[in-house]
PDB file of N, CA and C in Angstrom:
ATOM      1  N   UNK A   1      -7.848   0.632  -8.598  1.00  0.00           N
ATOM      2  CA  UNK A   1      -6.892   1.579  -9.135  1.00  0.00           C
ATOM      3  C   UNK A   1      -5.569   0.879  -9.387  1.00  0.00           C
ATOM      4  N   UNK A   2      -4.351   1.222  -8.537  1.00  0.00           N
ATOM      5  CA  UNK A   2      -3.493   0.787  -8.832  1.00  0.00           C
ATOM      6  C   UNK A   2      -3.499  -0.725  -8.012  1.00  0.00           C
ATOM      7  N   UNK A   3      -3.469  -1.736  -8.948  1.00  0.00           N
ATOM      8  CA  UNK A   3      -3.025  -3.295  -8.363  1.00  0.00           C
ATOM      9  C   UNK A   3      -3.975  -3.557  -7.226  1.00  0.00           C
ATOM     10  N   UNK A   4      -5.538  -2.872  -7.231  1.00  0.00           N
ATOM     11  CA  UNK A   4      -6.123  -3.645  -6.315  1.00  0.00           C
ATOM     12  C   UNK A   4      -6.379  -2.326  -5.266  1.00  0.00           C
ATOM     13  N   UNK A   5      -5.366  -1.034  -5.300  1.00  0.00           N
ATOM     14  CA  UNK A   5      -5.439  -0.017  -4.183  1.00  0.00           C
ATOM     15  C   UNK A   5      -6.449   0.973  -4.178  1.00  0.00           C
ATOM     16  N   UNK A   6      -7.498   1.110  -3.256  1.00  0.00           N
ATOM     17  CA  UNK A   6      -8.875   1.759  -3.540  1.00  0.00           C
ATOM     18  C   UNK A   6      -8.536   3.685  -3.984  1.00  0.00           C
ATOM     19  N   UNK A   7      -8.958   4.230  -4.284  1.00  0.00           N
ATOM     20  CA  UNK A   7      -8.767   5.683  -4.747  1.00  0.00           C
ATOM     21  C   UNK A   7      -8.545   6.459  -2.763  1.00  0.00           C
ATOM     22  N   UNK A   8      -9.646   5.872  -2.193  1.00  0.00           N
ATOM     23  CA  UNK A   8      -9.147   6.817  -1.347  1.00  0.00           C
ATOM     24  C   UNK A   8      -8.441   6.535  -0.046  1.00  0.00           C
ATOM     25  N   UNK A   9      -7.177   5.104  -0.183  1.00  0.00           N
ATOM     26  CA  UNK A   9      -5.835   4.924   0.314  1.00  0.00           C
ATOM     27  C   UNK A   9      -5.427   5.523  -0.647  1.00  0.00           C
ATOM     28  N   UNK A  10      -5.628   5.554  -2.259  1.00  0.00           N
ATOM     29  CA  UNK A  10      -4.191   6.843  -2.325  1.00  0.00           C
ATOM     30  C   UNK A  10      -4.261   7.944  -2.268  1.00  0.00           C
ATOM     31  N   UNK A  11      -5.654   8.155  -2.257  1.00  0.00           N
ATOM     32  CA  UNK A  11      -5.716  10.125  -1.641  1.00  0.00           C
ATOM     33  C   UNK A  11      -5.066  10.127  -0.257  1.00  0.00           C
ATOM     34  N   UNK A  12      -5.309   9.136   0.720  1.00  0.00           N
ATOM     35  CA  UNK A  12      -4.649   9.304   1.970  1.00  0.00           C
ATOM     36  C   UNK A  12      -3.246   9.369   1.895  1.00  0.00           C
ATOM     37  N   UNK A  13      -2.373   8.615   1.014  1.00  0.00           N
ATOM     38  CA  UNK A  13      -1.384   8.549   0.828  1.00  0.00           C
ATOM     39  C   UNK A  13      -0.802   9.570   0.270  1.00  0.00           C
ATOM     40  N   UNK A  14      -1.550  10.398  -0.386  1.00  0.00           N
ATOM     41  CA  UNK A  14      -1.255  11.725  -1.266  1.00  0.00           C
ATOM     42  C   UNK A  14      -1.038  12.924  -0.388  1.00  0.00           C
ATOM     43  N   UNK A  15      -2.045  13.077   0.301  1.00  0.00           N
ATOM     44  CA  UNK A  15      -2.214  13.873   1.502  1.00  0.00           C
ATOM     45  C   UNK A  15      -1.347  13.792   2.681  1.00  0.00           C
ATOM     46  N   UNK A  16      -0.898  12.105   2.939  1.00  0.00           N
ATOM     47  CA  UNK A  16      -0.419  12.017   4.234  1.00  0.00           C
ATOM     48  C   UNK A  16      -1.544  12.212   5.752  1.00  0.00           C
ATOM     49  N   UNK A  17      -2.513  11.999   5.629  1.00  0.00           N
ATOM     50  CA  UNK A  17      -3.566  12.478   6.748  1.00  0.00           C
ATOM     51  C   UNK A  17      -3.443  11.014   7.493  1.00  0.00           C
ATOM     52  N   UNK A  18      -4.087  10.866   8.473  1.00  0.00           N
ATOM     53  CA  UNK A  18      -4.684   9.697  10.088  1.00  0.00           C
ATOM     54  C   UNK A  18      -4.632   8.245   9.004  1.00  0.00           C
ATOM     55  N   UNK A  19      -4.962   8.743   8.082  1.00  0.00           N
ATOM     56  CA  UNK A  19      -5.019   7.285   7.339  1.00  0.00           C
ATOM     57  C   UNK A  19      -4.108   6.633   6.516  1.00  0.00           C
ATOM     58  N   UNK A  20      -2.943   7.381   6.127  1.00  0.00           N
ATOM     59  CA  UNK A  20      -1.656   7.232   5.374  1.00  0.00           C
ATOM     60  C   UNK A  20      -1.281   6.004   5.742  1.00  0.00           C
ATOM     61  N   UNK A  21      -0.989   4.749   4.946  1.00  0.00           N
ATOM     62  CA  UNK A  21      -0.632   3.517   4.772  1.00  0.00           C
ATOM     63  C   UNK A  21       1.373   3.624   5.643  1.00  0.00           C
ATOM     64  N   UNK A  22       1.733   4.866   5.208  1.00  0.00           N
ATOM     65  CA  UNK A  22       3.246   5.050   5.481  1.00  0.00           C
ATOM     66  C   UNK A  22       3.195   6.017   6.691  1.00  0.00           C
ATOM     67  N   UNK A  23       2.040   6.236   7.474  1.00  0.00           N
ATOM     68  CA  UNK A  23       1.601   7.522   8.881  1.00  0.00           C
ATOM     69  C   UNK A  23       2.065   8.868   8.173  1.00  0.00           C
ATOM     70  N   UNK A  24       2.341   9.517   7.171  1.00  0.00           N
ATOM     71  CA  UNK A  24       2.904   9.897   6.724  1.00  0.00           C
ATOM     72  C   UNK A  24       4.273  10.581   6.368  1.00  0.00           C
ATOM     73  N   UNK A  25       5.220   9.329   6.277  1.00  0.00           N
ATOM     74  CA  UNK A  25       6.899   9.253   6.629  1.00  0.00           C
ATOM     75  C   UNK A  25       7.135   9.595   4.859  1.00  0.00           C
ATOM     76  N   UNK A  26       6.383   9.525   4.007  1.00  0.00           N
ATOM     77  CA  UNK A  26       6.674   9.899   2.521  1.00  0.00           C
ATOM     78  C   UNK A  26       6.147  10.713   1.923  1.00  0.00           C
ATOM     79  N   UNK A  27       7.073  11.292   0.851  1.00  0.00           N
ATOM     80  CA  UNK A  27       6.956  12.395   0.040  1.00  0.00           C
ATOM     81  C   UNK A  27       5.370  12.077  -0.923  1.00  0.00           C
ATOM     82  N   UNK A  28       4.358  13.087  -1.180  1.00  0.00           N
ATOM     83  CA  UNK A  28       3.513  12.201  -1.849  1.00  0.00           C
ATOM     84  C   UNK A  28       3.536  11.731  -3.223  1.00  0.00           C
ATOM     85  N   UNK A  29       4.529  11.630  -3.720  1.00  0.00           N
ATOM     86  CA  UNK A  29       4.697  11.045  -4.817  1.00  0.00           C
ATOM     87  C   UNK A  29       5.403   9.539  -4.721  1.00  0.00           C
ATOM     88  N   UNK A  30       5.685   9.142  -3.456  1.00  0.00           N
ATOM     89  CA  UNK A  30       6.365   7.798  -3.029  1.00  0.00           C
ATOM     90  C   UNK A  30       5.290   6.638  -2.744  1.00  0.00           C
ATOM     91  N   UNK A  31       4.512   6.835  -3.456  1.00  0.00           N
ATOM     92  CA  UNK A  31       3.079   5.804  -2.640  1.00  0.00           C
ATOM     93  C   UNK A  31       3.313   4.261  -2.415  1.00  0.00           C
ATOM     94  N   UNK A  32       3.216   3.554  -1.425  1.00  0.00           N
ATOM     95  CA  UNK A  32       3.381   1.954  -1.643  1.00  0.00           C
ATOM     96  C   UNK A  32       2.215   1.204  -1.342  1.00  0.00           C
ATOM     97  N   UNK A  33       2.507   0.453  -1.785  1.00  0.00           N
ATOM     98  CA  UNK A  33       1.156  -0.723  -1.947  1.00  0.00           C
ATOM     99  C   UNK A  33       1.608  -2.584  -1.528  1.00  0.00           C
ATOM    100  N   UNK A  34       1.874  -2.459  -0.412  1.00  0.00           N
ATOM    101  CA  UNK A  34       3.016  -3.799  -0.165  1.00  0.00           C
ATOM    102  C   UNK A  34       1.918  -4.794  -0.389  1.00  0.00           C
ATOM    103  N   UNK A  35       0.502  -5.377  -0.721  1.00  0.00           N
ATOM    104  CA  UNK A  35      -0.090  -6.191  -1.208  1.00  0.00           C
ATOM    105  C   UNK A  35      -0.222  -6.116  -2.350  1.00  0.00           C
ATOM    106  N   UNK A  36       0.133  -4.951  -3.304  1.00  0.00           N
ATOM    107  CA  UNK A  36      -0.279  -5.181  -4.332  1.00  0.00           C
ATOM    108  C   UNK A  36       1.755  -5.344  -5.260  1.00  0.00           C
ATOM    109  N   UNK A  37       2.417  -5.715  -4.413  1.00  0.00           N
ATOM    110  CA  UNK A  37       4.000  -5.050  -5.188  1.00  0.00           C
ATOM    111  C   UNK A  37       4.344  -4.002  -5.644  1.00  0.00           C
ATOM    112  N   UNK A  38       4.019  -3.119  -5.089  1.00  0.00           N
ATOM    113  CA  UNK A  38       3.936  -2.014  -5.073  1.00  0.00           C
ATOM    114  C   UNK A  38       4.947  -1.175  -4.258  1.00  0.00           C
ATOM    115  N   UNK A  39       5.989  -1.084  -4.513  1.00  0.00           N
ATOM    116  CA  UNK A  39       7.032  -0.651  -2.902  1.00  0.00           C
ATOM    117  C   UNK A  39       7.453   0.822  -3.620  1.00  0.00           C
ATOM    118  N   UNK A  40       7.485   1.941  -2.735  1.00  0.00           N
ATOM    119  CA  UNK A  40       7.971   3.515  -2.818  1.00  0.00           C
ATOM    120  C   UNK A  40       9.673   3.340  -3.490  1.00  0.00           C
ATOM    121  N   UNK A  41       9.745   4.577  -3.645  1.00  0.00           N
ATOM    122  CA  UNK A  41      10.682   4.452  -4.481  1.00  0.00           C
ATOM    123  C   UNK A  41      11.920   5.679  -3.467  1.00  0.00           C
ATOM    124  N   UNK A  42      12.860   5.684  -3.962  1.00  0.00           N
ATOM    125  CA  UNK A  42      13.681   6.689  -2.852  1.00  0.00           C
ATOM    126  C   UNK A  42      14.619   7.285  -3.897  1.00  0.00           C
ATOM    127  N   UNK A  43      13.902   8.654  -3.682  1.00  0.00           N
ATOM    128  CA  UNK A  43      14.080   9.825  -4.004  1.00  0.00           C
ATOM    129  C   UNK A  43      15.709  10.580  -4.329  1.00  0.00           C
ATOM    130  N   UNK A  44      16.673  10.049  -3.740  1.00  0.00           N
ATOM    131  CA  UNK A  44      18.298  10.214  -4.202  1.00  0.00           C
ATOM    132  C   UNK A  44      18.913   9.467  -5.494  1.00  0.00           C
ATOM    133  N   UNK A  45      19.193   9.658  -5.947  1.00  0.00           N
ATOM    134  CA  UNK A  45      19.411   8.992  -7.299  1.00  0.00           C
ATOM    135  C   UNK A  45      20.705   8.340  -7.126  1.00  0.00           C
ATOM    136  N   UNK A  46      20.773   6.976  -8.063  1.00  0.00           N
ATOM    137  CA  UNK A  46      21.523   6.306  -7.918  1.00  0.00           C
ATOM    138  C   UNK A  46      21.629   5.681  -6.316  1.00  0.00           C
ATOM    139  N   UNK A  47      21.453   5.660  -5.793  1.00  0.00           N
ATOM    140  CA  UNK A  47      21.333   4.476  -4.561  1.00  0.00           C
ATOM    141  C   UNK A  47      20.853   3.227  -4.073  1.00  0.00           C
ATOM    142  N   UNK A  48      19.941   3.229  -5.148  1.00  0.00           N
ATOM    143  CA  UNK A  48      19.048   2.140  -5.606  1.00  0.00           C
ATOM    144  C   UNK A  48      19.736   1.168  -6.368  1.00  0.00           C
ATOM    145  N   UNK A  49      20.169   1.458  -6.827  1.00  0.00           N
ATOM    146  CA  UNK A  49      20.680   0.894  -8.092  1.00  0.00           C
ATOM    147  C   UNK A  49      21.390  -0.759  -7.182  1.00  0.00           C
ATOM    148  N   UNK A  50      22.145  -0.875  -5.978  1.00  0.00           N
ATOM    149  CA  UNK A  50      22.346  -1.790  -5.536  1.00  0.00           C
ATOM    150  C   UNK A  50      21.131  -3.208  -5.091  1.00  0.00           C
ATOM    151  N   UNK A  51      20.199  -1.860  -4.684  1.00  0.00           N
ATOM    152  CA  UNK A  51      19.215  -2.851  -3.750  1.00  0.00           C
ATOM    153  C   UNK A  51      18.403  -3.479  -5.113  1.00  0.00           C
ATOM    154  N   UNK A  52      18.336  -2.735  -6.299  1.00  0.00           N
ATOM    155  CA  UNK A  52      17.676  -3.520  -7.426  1.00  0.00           C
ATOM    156  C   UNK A  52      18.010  -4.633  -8.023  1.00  0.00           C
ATOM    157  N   UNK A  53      19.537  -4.084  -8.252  1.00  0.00           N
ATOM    158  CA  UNK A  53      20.437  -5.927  -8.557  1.00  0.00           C
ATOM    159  C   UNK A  53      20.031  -7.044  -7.211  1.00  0.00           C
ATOM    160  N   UNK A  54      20.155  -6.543  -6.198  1.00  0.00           N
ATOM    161  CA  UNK A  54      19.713  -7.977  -4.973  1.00  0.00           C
ATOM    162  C   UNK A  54      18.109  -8.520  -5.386  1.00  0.00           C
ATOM    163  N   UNK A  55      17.850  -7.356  -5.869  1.00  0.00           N
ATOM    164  CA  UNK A  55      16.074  -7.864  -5.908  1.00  0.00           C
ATOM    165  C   UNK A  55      15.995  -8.613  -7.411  1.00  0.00           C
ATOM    166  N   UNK A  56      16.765  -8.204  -8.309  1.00  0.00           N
ATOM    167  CA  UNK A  56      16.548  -8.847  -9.654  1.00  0.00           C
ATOM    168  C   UNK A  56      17.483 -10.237  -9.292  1.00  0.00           C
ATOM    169  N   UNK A  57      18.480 -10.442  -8.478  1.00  0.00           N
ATOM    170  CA  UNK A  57      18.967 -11.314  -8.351  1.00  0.00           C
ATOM    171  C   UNK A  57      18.491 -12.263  -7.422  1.00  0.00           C
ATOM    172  N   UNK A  58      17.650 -12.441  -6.529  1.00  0.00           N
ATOM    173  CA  UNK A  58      16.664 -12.803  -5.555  1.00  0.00           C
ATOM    174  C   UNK A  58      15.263 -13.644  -6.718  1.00  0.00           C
ATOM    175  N   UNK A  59      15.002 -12.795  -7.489  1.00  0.00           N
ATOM    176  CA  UNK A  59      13.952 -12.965  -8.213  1.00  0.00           C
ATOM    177  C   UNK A  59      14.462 -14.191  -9.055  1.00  0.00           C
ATOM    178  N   UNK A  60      15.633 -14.168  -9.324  1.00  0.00           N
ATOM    179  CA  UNK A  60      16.116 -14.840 -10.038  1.00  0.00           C
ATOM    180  C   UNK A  60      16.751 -16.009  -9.714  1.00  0.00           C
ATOM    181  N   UNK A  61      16.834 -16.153  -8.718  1.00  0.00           N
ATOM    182  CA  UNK A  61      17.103 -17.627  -8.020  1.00  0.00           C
ATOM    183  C   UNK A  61      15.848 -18.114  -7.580  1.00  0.00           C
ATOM    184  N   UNK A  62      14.778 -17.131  -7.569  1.00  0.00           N
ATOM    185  CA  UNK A  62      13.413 -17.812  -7.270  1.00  0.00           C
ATOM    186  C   UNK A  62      12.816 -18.365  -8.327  1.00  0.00           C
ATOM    187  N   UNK A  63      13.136 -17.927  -9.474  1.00  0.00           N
ATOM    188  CA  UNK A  63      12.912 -18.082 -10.835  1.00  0.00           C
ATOM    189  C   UNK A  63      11.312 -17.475 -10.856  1.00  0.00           C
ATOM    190  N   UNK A  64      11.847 -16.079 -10.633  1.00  0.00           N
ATOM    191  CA  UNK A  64      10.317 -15.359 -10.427  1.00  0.00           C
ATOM    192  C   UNK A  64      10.682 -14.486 -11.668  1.00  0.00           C
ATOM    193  N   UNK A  65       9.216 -13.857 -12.588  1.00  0.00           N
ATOM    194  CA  UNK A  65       9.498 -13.476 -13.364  1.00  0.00           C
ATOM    195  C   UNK A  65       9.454 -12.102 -12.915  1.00  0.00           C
ATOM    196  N   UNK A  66       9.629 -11.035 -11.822  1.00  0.00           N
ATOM    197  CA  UNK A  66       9.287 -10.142 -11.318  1.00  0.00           C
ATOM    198  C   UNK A  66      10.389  -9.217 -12.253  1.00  0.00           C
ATOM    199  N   UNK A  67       9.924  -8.198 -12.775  1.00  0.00           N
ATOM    200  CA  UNK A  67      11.130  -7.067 -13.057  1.00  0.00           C
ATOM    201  C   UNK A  67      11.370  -6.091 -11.988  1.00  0.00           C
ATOM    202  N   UNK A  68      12.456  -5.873 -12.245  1.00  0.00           N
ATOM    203  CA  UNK A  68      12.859  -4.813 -11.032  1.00  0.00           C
ATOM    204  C   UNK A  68      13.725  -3.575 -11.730  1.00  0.00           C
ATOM    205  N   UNK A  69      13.292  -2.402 -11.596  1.00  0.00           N
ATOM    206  CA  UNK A  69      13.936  -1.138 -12.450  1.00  0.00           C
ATOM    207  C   UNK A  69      14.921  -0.267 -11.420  1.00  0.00           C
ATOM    208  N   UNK A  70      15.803  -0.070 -11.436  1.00  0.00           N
ATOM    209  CA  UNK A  70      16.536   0.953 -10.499  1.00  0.00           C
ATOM    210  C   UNK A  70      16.837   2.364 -10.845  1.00  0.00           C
TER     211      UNK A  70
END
């Protein structure tokens, strides 16, 4: 499915049940996938917007071609 993530880690993840990758600490529309680059997203707007420049700027001294959206 997504980047490698089987259908039913993200039904667990959807649900939040015993098997939730996050125990279920997220909204189910926040799903992450930390093997596949896959990281949740947080839900307040504009707050991000800092931690994305560190990550596009990180990426970028790594000379990684990773995009990062905030």
């Amino acid at each position: 499915m997504m980047r490698g993530l089987s259908l039913t880690s993200a039904i667990d993840q959807l649900v939040g049940n015993g098997q939730d990758r996050c125990k279920g600490r997220q909204m189910p529309c926040h799903s992450t996938f930390k093997e596949g680059h896959f990281y949740g997203m947080s839900s307040v707007i504009g707050t991000q917007i800092s931690h994305a420049v560190g990550a596009a700027m990180a990426a970028r001294i790594r000379d990684d071609d990773t995009v990062v959206l905030g």
